[in-house]
Protein backbone atom coordinates (compact mmCIF):
# COMPACT_ATOMS: atom_id res chain seq x y z
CA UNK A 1 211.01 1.92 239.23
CA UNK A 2 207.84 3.30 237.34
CA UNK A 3 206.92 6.61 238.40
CA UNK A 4 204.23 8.71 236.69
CA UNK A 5 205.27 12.48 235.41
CA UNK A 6 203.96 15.27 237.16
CA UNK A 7 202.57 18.12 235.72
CA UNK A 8 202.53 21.74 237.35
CA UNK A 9 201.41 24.97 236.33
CA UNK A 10 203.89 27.81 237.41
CA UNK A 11 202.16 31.14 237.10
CA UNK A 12 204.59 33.44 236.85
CA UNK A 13 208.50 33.41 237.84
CA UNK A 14 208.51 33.40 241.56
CA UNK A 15 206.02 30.09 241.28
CA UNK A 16 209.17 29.00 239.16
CA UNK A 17 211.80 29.64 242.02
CA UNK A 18 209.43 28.38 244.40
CA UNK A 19 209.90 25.10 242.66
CA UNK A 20 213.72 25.28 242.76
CA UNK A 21 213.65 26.64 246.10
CA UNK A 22 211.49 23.03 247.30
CA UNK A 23 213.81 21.10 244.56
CA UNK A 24 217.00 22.83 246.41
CA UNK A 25 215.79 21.96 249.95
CA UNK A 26 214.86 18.76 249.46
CA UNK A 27 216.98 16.66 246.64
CA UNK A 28 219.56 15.10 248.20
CA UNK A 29 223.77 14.55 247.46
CA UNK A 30 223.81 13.12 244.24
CA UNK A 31 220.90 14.57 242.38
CA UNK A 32 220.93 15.42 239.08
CA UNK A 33 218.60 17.47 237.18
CA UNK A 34 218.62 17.64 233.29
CA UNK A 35 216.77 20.39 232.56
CA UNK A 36 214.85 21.20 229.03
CA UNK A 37 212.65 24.34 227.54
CA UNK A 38 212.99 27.16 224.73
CA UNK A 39 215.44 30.16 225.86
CA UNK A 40 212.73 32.38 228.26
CA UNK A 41 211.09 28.94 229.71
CA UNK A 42 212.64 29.50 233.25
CA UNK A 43 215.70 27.03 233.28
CA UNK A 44 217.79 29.87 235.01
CA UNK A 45 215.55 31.24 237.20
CA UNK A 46 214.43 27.32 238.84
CA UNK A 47 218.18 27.02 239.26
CA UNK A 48 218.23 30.62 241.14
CA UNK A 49 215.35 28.88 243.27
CA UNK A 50 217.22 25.70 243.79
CA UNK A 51 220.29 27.65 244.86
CA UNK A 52 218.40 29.80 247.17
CA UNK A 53 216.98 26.30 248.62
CA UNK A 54 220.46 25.36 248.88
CA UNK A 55 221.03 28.04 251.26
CA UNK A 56 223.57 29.34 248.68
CA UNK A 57 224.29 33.46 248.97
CA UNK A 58 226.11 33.84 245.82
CA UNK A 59 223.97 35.28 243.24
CA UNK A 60 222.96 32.79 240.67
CA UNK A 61 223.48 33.52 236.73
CA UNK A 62 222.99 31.74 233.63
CA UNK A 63 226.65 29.81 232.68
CA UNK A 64 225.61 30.58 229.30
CA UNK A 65 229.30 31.88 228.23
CA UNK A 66 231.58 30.09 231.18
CA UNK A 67 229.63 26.82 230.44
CA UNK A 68 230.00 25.46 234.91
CA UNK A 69 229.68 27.24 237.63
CA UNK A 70 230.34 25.17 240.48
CA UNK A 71 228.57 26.87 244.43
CA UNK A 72 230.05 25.35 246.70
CA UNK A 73 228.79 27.20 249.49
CA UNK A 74 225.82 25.54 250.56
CA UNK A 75 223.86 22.89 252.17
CA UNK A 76 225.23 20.72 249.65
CA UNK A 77 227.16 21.96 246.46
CA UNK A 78 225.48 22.97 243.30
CA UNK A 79 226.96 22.37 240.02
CA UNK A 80 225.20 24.46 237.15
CA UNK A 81 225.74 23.51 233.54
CA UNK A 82 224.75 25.17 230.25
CA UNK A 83 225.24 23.56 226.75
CA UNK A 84 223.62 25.81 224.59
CA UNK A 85 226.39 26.76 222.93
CA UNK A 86 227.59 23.10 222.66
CA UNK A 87 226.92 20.80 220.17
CA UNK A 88 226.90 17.14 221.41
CA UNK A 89 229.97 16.03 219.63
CA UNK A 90 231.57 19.19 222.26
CA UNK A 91 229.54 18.05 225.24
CA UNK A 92 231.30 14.24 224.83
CA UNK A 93 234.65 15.63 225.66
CA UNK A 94 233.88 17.47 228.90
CA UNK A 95 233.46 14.62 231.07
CA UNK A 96 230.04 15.80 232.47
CA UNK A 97 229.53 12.06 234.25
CA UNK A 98 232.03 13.18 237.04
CA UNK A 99 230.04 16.04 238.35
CA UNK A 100 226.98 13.23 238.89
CA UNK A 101 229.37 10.31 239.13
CA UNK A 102 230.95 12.01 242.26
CA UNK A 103 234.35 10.55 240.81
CA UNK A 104 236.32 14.63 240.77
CA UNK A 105 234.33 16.24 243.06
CA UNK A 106 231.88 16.14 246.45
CA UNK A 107 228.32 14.76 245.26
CA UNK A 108 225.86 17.69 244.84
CA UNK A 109 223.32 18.81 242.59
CA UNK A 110 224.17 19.04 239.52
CA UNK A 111 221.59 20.84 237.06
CA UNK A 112 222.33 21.33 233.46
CA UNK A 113 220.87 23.57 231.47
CA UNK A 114 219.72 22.28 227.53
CA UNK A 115 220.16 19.16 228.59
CA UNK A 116 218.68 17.57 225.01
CA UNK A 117 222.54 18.10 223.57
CA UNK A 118 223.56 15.80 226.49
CA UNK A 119 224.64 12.41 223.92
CA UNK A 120 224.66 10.45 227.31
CA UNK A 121 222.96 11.28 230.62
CA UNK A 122 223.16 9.56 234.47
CA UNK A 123 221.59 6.08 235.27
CA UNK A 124 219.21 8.25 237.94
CA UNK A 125 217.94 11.60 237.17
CA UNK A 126 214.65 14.15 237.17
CA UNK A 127 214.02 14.82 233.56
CA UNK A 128 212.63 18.51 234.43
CA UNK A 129 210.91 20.14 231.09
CA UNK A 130 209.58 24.22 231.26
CA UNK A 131 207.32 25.43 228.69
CA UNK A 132 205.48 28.50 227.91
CA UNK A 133 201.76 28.61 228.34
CA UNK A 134 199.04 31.78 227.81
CA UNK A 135 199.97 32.19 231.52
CA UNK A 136 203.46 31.66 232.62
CA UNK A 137 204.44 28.42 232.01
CA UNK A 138 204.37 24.13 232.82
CA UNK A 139 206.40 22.28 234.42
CA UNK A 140 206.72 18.32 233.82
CA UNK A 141 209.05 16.72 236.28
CA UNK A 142 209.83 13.30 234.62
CA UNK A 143 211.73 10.71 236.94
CA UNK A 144 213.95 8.53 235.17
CA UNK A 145 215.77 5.51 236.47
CA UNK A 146 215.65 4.78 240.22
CA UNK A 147 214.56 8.91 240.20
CA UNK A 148 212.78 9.34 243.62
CA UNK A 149 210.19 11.71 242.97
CA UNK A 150 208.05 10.78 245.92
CA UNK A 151 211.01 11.82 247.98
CA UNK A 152 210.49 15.29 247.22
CA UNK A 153 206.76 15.50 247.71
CA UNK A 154 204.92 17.97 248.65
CA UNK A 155 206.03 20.05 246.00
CA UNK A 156 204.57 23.76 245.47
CA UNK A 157 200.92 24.13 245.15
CA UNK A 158 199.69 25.29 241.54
């Protein structure tokens, strides 16, 4: 399936959870979203927005030092990953494909922070990639596989 990337302009950091928060409500079981951008482009705060989508309470922090925190408390689960501190030889060991694979635990959404050291990634997935602009910061949400990003439309106005 050949989608075209979208490209969005997030002004400051609550356009940023917005985003999550629309991502959160509307991706369904299943959904994976590898996530890319410099430390400060906003990874952590669209997953706060996707979480709050999610209808999950629990406050939402960077898994920076635990590496997964798994919410399981909402409309559907959330499982947030972080592998900056990993290098990819690391990431290979953890058996990441069973959080989007379903195989160990109840299909979610499963967002992973610095997603680049990922040496393998899911059949399906939104390729989502914050950077820094003069003002705030752009968003290019890049569907890869089957990836339905239609599905989720409308997404946030600029």
């Amino acid at each position: 399936m050949s989608q075209s990337i979208l490209k969005l302009v997030l002004p400051d950091a609550d356009a940023t959870k917005s985003l999550g928060f629309t991502l959160g409500q509307r991706c369904p079981p299943g959904t994976t979203i590898l996530l890319e951008g410099d430390l400060g482009a906003g990874k952590t705060t669209l997953v706060q927005g996707i979480g709050s989508g999610l209808a999950i309470a629990e406050s939402i922090v960077s898994p920076t030092f635990t590496l997964i925190v798994e919410y399981l408390e909402g409309r559907i689960p959330l499982y947030h990953l972080d592998l900056y501190r990993l290098d990819p030889t690391e990431v290979s060991r953890l058996n990441l494909e069973s959080y989007w694979e379903g195989t160990e635990t109840e299909p979610g959404l499963v967002a992973i922070e610095w997603a680049e050291r990922l040496p393998y990634q899911p059949s399906d997935y939104l390729r989502l990639v914050l950077t820094h602009q003069e003002q705030g910061r752009q968003a290019e949400l890049i569907p890869v596989g089957d990836f339905n990003l239609d599905a989720l439309m409308p997404l946030p106005p600029e």
